[in-house]
N, C-alpha and C. Protein backbone atom coordinates (compact mmCIF):
# COMPACT_ATOMS: atom_id res chain seq x y z
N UNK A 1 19.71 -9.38 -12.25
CA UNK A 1 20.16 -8.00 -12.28
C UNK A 1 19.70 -7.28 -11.02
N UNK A 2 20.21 -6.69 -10.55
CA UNK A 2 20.56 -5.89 -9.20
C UNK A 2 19.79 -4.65 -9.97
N UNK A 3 18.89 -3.78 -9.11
CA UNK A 3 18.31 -2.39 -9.52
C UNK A 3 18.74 -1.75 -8.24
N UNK A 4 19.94 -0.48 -8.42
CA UNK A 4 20.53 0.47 -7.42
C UNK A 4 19.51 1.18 -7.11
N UNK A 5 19.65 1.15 -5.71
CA UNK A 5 18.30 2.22 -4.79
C UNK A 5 18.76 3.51 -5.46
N UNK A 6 17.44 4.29 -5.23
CA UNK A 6 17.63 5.82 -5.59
C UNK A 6 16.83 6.08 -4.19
N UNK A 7 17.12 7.92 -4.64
CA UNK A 7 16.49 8.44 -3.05
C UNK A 7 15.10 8.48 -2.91
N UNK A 8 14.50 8.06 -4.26
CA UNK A 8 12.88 7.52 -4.11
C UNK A 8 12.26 6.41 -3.83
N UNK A 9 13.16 5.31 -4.07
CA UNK A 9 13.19 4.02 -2.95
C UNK A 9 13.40 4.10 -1.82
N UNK A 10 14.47 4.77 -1.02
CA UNK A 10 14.37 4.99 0.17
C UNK A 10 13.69 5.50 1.47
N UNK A 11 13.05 6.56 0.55
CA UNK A 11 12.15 7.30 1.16
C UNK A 11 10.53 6.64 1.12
N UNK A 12 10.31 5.87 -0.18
CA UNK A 12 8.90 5.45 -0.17
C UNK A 12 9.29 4.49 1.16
N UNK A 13 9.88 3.73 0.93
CA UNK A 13 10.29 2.25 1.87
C UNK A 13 10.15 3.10 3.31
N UNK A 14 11.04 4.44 3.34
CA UNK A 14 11.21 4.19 4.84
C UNK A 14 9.49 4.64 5.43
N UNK A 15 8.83 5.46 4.56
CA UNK A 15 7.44 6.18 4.83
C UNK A 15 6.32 4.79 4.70
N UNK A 16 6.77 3.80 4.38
CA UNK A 16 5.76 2.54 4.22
C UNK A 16 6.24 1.97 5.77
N UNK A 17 7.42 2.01 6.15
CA UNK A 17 8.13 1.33 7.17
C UNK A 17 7.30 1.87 8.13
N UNK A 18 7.54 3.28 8.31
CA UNK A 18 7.09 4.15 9.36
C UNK A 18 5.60 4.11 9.30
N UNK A 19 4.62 4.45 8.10
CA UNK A 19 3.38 4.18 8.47
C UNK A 19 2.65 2.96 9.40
N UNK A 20 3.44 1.90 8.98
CA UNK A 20 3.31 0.59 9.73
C UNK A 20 3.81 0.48 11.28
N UNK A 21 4.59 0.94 11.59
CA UNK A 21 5.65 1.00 12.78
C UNK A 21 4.89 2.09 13.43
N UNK A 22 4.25 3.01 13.41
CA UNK A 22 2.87 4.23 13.94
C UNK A 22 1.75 3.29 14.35
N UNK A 23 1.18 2.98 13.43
CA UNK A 23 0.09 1.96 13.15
C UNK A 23 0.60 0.79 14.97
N UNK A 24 1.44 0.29 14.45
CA UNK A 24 1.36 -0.97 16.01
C UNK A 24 1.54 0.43 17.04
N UNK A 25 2.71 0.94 16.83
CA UNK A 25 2.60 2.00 18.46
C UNK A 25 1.23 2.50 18.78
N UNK A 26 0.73 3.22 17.92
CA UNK A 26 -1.00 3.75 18.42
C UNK A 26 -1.83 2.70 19.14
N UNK A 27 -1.75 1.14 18.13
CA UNK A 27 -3.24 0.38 18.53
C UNK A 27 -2.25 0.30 20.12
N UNK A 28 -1.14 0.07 20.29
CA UNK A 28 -0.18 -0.77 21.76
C UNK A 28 -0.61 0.45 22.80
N UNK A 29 -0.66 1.56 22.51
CA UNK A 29 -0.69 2.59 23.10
C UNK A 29 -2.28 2.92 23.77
N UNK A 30 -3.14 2.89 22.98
CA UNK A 30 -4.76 3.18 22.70
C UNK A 30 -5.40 1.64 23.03
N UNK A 31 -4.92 0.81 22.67
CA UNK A 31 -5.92 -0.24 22.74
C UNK A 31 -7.12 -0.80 24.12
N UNK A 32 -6.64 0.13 25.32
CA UNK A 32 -7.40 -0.28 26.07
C UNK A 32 -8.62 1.44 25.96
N UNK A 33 -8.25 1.84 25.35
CA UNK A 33 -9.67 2.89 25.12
C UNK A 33 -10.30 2.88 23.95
N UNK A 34 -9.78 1.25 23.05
CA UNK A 34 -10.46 1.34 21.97
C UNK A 34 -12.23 0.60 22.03
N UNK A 35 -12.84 1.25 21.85
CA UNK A 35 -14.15 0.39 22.21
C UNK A 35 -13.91 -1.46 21.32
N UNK A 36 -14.69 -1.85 22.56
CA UNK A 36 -14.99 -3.50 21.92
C UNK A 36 -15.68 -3.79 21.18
N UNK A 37 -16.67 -2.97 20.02
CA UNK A 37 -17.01 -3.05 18.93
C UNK A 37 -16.87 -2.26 17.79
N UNK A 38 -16.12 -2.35 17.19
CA UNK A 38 -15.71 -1.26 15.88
C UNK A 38 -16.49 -1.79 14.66
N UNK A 39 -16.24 -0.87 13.69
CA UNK A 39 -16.75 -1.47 12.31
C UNK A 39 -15.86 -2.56 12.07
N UNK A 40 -16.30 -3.44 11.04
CA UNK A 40 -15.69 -4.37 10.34
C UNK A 40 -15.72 -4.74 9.20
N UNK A 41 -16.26 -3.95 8.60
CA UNK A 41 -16.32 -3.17 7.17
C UNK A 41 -17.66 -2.54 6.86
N UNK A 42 -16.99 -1.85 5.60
CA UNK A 42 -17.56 -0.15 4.80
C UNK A 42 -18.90 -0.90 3.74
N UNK A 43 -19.62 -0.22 3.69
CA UNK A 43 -20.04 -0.63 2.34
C UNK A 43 -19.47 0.45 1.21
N UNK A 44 -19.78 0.25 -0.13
CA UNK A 44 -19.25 1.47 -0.97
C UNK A 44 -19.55 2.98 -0.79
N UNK A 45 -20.57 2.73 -0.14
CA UNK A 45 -21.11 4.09 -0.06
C UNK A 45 -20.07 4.75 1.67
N UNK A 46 -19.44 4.26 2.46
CA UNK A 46 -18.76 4.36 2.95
C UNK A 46 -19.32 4.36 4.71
N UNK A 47 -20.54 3.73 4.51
CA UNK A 47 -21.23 3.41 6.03
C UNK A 47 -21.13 1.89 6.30
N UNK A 48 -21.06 1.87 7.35
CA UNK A 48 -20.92 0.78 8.41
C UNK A 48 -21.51 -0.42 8.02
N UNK A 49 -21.56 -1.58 7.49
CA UNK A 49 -22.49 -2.41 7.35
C UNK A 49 -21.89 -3.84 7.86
N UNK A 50 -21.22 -3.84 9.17
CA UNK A 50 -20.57 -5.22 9.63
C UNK A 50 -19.63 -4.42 10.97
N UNK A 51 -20.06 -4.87 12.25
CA UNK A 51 -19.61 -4.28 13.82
C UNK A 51 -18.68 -5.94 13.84
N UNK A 52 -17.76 -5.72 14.23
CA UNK A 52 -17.29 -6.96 14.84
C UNK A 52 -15.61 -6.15 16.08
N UNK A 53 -15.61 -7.02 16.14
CA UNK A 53 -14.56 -7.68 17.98
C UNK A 53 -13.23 -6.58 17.15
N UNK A 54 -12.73 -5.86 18.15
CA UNK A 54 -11.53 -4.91 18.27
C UNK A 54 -10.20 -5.69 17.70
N UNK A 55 -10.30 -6.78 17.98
CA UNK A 55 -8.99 -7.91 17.42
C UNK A 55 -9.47 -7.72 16.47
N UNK A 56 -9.97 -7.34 15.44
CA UNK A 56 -9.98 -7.80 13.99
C UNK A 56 -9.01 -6.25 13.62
N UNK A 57 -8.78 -5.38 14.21
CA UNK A 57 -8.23 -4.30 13.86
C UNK A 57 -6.63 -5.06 13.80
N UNK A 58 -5.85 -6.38 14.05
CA UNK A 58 -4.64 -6.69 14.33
C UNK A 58 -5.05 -7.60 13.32
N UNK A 59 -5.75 -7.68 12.64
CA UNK A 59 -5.79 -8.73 11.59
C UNK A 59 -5.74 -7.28 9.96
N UNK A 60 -5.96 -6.68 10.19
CA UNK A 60 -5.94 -5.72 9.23
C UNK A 60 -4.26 -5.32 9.60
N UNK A 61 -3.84 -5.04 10.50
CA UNK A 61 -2.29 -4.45 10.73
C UNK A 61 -1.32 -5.93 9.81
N UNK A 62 -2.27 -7.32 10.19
CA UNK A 62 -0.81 -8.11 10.12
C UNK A 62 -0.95 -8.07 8.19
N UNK A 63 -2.45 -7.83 7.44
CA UNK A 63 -1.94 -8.07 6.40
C UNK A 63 -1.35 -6.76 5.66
N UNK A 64 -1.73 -5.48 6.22
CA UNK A 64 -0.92 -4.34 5.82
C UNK A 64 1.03 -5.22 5.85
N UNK A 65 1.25 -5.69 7.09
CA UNK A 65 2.86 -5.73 6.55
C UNK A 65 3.10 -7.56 5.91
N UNK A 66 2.05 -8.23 5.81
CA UNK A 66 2.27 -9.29 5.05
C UNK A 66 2.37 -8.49 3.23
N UNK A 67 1.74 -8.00 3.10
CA UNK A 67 1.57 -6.88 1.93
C UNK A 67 3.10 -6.15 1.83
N UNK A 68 3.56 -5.47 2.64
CA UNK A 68 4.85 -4.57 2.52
C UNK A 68 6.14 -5.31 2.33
N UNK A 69 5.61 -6.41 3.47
CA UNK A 69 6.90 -7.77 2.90
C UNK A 69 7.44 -8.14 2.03
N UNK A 70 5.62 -8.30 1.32
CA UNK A 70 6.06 -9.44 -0.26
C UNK A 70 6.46 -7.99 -1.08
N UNK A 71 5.83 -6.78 -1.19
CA UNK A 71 6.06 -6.43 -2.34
C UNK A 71 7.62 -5.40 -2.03
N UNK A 72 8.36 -5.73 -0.34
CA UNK A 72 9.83 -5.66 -0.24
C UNK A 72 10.37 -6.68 -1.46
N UNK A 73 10.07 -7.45 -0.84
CA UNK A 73 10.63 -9.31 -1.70
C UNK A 73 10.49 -9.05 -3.29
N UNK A 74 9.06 -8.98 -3.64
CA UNK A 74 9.09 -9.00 -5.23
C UNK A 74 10.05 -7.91 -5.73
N UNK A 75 10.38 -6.72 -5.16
CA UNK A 75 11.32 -5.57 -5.44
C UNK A 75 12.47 -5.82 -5.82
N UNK A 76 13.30 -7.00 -5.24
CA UNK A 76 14.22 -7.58 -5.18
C UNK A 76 14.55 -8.29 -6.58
N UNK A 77 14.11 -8.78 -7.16
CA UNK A 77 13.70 -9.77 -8.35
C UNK A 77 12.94 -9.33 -9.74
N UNK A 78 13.72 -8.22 -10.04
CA UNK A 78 13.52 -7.89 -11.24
C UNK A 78 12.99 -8.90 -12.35
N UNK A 79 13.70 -10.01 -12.48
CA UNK A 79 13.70 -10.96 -13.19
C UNK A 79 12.46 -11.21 -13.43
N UNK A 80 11.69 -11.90 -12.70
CA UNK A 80 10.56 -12.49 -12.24
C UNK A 80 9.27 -11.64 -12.48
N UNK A 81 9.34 -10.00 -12.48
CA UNK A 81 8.39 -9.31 -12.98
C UNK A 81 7.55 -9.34 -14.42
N UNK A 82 6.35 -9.28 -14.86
CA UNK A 82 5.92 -8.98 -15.93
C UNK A 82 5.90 -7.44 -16.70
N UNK A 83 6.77 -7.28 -17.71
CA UNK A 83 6.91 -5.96 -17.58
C UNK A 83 5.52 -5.70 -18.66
N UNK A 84 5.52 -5.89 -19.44
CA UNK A 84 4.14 -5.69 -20.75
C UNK A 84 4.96 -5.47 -21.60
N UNK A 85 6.69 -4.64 -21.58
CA UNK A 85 7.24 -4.71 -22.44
C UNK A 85 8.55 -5.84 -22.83
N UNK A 86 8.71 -5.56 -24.36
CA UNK A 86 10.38 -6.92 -24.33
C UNK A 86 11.50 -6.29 -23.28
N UNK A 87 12.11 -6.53 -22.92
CA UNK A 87 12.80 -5.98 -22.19
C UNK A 87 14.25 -6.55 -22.75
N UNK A 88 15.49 -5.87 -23.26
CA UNK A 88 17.03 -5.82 -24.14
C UNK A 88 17.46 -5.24 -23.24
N UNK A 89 18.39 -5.97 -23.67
CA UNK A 89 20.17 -4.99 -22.92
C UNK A 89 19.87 -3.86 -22.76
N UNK A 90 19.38 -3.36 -24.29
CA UNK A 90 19.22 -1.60 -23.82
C UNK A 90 18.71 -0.70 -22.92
N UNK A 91 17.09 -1.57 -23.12
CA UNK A 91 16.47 -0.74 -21.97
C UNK A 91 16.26 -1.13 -20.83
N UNK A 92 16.91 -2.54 -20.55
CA UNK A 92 16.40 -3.25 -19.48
C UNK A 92 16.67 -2.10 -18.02
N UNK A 93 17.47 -1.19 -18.15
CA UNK A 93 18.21 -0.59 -16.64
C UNK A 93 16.78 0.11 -16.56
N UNK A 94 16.40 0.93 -17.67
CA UNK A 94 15.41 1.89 -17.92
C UNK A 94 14.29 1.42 -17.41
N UNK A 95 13.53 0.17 -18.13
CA UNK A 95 11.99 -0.27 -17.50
C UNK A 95 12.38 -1.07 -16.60
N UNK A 96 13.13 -1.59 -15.77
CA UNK A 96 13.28 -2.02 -14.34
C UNK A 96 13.56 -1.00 -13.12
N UNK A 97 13.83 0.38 -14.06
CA UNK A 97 14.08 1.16 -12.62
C UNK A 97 12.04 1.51 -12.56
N UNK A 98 11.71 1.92 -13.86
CA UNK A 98 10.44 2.53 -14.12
C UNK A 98 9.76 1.43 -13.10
N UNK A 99 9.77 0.25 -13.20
CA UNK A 99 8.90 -0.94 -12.28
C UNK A 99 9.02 -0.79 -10.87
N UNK A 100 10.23 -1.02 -10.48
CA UNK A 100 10.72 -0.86 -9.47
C UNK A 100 9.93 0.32 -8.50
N UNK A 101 10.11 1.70 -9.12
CA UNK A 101 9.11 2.76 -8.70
C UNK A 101 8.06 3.00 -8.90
N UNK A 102 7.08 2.09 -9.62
CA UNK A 102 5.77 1.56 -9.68
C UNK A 102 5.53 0.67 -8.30
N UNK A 103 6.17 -0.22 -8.42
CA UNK A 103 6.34 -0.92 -6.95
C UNK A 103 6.31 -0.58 -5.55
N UNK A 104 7.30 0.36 -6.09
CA UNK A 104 7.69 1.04 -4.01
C UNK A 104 6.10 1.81 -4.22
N UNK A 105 5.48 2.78 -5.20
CA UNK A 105 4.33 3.97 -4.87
C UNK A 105 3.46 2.92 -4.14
N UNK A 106 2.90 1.42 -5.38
CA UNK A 106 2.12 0.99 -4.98
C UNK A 106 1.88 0.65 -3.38
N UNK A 107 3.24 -0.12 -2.82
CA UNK A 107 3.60 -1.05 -1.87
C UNK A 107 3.12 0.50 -0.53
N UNK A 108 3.46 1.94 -1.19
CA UNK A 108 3.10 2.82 -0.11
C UNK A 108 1.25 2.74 -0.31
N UNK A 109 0.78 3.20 -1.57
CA UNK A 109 -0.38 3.55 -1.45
C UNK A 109 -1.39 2.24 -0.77
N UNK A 110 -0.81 0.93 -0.65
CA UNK A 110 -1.93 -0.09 -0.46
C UNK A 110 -1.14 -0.12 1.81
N UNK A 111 0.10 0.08 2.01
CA UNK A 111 -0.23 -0.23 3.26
C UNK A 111 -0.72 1.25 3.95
N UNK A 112 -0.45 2.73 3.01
CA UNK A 112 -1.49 3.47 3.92
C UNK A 112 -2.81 3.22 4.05
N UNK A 113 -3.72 2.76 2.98
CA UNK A 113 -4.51 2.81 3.34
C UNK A 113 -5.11 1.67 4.47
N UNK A 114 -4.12 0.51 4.39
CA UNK A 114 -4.20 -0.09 5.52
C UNK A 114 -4.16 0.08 6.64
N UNK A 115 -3.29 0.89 6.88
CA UNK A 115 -2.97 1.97 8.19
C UNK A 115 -4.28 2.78 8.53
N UNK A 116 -4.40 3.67 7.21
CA UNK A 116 -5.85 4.12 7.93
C UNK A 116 -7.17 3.82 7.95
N UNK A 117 -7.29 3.14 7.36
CA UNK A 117 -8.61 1.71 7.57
C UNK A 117 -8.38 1.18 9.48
N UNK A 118 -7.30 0.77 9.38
CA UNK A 118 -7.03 0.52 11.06
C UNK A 118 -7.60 1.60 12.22
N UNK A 119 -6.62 2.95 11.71
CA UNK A 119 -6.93 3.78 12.72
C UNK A 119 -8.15 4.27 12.72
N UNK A 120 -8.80 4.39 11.10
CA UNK A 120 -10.41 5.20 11.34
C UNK A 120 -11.49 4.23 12.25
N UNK A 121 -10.56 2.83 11.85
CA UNK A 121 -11.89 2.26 12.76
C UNK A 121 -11.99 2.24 13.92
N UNK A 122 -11.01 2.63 14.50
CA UNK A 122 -11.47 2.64 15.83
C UNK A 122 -12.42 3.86 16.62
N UNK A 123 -12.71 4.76 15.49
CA UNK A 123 -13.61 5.78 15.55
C UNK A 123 -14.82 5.53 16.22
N UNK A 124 -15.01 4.28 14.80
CA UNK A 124 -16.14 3.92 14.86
C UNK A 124 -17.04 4.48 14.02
N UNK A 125 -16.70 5.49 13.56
CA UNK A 125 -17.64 6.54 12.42
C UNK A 125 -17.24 5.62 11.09
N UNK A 126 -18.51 6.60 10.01
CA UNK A 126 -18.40 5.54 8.92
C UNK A 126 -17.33 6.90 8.35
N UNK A 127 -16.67 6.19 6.80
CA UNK A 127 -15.89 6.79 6.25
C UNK A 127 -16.54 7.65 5.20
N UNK A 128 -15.88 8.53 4.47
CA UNK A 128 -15.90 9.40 3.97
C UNK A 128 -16.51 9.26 2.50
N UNK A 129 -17.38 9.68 1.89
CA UNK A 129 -18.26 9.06 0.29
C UNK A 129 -16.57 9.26 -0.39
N UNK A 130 -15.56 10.10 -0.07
CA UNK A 130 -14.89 10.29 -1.20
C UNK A 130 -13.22 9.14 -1.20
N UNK A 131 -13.10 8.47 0.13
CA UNK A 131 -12.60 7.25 0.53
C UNK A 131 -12.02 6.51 -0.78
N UNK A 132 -12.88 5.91 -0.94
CA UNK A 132 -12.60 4.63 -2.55
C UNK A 132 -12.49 5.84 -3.20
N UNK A 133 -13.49 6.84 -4.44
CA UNK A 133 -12.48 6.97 -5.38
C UNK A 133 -11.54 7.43 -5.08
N UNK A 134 -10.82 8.44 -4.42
CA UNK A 134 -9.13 8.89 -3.81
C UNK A 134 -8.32 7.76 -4.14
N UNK A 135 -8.77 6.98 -3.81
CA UNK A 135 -7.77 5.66 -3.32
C UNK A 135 -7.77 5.00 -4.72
N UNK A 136 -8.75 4.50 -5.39
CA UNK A 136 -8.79 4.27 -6.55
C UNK A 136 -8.09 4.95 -7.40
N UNK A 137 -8.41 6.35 -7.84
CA UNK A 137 -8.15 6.93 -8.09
C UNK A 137 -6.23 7.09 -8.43
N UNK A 138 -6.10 7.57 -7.22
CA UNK A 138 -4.22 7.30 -6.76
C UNK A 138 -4.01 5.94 -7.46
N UNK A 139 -4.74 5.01 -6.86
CA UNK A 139 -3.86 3.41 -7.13
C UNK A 139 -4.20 3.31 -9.22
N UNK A 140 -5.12 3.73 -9.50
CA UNK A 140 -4.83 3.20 -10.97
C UNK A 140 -4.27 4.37 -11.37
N UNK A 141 -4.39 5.77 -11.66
CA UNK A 141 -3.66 6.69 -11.53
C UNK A 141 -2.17 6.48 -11.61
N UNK A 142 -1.94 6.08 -10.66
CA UNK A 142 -0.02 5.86 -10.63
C UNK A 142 0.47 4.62 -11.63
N UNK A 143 -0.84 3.85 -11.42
CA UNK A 143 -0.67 2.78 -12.69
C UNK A 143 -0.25 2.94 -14.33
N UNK A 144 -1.72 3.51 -14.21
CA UNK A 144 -1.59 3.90 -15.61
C UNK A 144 -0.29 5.34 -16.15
N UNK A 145 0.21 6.01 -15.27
CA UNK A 145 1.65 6.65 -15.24
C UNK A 145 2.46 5.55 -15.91
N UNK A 146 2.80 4.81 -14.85
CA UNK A 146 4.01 3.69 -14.94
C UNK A 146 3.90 3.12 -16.38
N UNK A 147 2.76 2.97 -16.34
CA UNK A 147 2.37 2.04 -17.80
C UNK A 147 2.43 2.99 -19.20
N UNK A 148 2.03 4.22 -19.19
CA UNK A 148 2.60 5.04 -20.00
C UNK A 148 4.03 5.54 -20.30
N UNK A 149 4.84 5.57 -18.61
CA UNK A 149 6.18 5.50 -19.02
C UNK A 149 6.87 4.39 -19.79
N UNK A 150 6.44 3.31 -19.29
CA UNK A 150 6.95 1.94 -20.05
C UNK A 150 6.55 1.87 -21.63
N UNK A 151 5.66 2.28 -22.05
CA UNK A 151 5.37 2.18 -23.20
C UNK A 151 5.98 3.01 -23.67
N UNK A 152 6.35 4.46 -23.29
CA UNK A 152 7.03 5.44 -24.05
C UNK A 152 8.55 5.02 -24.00
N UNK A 153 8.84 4.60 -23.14
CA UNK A 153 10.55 4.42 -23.35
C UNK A 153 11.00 2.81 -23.41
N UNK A 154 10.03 1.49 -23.74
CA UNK A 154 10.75 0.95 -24.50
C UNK A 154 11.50 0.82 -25.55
C-alpha cells in the first residue's frame, strides 16, 4: 500500500533535507577555522569528557544522513512496519498515515540533533544541562502522541 504525501511530509522531509544540506555547507565553508581538537563527546551532565581529531565531526554528519536515508526508505514500506495495532481494511489508511507522521517527526528530531551536535562542537564549549532532557523529552513525547493516537483510532 502506497501512503499519499501530505503537506506534513513534505515539509518535515524537506526541513530534515535542508538541516543536513546546512550542516555539509558550514563544516565545507568553516572547516579550516575549525580548531583541531573539538569535543568528542558530552557526558550527561553536558561537559566535555573525550577531545578528539576535527574529522570525527564528518563521522557524526555521515551517520545523521545514513539515519535520514533509512528512515526515507522505511517510510516507503508501510507493510513492513510494527504498528502495536491489528491493522483492517478499515483503518489501515488511518494508522499508516498516523505512522508515517511519527516517522517523518522522528527522522526530523534525530538528524537535528545531529546537525547540532556537529555544529556545537566545533565550539568547543560543553553543552547545555538542559540538552538531553529537551531532546528526550521531544523524542518520547512525540512518541508517546503517536502511540496514543494509534490506540485511540484503531
Amino acid at each position: 500500500m502506497k501512503i499519499k504525501k501530505n503537506k506534513y511530509d513534505i515539509i518535515i522531509s524537506f526541513l530534515s533535507l535542508l538541516c543536513l544540506v546546512g550542516t555539509v555547507v558550514f563544516l565545507i565553508i568553516s572547516w579550516k577555522t575549525i580548531p583541531d581538537e573539538i569535543p568528542g563527546h558530552y557526558s550527561a551532565a553536558g561537559e566535555v569528557d573525550k577531545v578528539t581529531d576535527k574529522s570525527s565531526l564528518i563521522v557524526l554528519l555521515i551517520v545523521g544522513w545514513i539515519i535520514f536515508i533509512g528512515l526515507s526508505v522505511v517510510e516507503k514500506f508501510p507493510q513492513i512496519w510494527n504498528t502495536g495495532v491489528q491493522v483492517t481494511e478499515q483503518n489501515k489508511e488511518k494508522i499508516y498515515r498516523i505512522l508515517k507522521t511519527m516517522i517523518g517527526t522522528i527522522k526530523l528530531l534525530v538528524v537535528l540533533m545531529f546537525s547540532y551536535l556537529t555544529l556545537y562542537s566545533t565550539t568547543g564549549k560543553s553543552l547545555s544541562l538542559l540538552f538531553m532532557p529537551v531532546f528526550l523529552i521531544l523524542m518520547f513525547g512525540s512518541v508517546a502522541f503517536f502511540i496514543f493516537q494509534l490506540v485511540k483510532d484503531k
